[in-house]
Protein backbone atom coordinates (compact mmCIF):
# COMPACT_ATOMS: atom_id res chain seq x y z
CA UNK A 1 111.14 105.40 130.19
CA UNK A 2 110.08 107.01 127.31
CA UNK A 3 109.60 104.97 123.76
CA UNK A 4 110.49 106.61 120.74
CA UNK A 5 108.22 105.65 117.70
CA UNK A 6 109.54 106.13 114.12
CA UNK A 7 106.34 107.27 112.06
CA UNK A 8 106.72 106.09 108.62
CA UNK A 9 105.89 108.84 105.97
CA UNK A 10 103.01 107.14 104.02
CA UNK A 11 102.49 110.15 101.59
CA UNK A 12 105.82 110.17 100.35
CA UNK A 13 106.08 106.53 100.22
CA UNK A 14 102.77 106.49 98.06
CA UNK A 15 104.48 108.84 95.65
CA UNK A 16 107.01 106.84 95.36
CA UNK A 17 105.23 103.99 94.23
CA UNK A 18 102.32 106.50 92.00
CA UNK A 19 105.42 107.88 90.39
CA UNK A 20 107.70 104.76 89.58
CA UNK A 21 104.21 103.20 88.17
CA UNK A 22 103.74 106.02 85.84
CA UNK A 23 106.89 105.95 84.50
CA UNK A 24 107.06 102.06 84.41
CA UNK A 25 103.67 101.87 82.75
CA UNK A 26 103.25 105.20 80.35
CA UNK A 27 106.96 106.48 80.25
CA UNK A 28 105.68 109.53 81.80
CA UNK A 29 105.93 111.37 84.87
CA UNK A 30 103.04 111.01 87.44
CA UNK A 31 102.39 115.12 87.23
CA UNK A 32 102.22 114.73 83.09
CA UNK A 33 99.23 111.93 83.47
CA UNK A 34 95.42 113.04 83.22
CA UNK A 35 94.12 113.45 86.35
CA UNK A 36 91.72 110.45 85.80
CA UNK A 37 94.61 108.22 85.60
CA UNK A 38 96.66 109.80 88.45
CA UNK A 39 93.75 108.66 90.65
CA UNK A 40 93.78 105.26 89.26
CA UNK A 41 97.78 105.09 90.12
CA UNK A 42 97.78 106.50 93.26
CA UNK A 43 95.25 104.30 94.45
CA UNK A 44 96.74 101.52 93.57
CA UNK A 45 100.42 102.63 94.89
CA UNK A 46 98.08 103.34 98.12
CA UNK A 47 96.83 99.55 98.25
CA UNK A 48 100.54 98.83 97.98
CA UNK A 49 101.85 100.96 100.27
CA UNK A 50 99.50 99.23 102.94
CA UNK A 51 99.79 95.76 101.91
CA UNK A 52 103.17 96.21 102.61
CA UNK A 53 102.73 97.70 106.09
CA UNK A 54 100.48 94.68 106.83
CA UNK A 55 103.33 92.78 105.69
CA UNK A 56 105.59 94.30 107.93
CA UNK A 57 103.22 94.36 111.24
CA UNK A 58 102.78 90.84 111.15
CA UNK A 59 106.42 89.90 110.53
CA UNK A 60 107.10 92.31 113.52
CA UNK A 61 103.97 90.28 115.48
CA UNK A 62 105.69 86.89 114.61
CA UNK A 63 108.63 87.82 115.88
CA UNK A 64 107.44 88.96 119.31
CA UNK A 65 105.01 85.83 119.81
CA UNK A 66 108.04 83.95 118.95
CA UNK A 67 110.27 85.54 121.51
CA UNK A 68 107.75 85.39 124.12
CA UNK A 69 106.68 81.15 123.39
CA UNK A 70 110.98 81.09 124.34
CA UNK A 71 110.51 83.29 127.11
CA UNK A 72 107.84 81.46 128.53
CA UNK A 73 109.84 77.58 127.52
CA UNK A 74 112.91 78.83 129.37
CA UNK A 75 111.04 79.93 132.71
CA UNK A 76 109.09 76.30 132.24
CA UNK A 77 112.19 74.38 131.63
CA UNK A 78 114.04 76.59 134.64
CA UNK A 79 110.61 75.80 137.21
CA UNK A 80 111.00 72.03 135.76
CA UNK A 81 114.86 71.90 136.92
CA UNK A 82 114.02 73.48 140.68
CA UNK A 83 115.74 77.07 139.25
């Protein structure tokens, strides 16, 4: 059985974030900005973009460790029962 794996795009997600930042914070686009404060942006929509990820992976992790403490309760309460 194969599994199939959705890879996020993390570059276009990043400038996403670099671009709604520029216009939210100098009105500009993020192409029009000197290239000292493009870096500054971008690494900072970067930080974001992971921080959110994180966010995501442990929700994910939470929900499997979850679903395996029930797995493991219902084969416990099943042994307990004679099942």
């Amino acid at each position: 059985m194969a599994v199939s794996l959705r890879k996020p795009d993390v570059l276009d997600r990043t400038l996403e974030k670099a671009e709604d930042a520029a216009e939210q914070t100098y009105g500009r686009e993020f192409s029009d900005l000197p290239p000292s404060i493009q870096m500054r942006i971008w690494l900072e929509a970067e930080q974001e973009v992971e921080s959110d990820d994180q966010c995501r992976d442990d929700l994910i992790y939470e929900q499997i460790k979850a679903q395996r403490e029930e797995h493991w309760d219902s084969l416990e309460l099943d042994r307990r029962l004679g099942k």
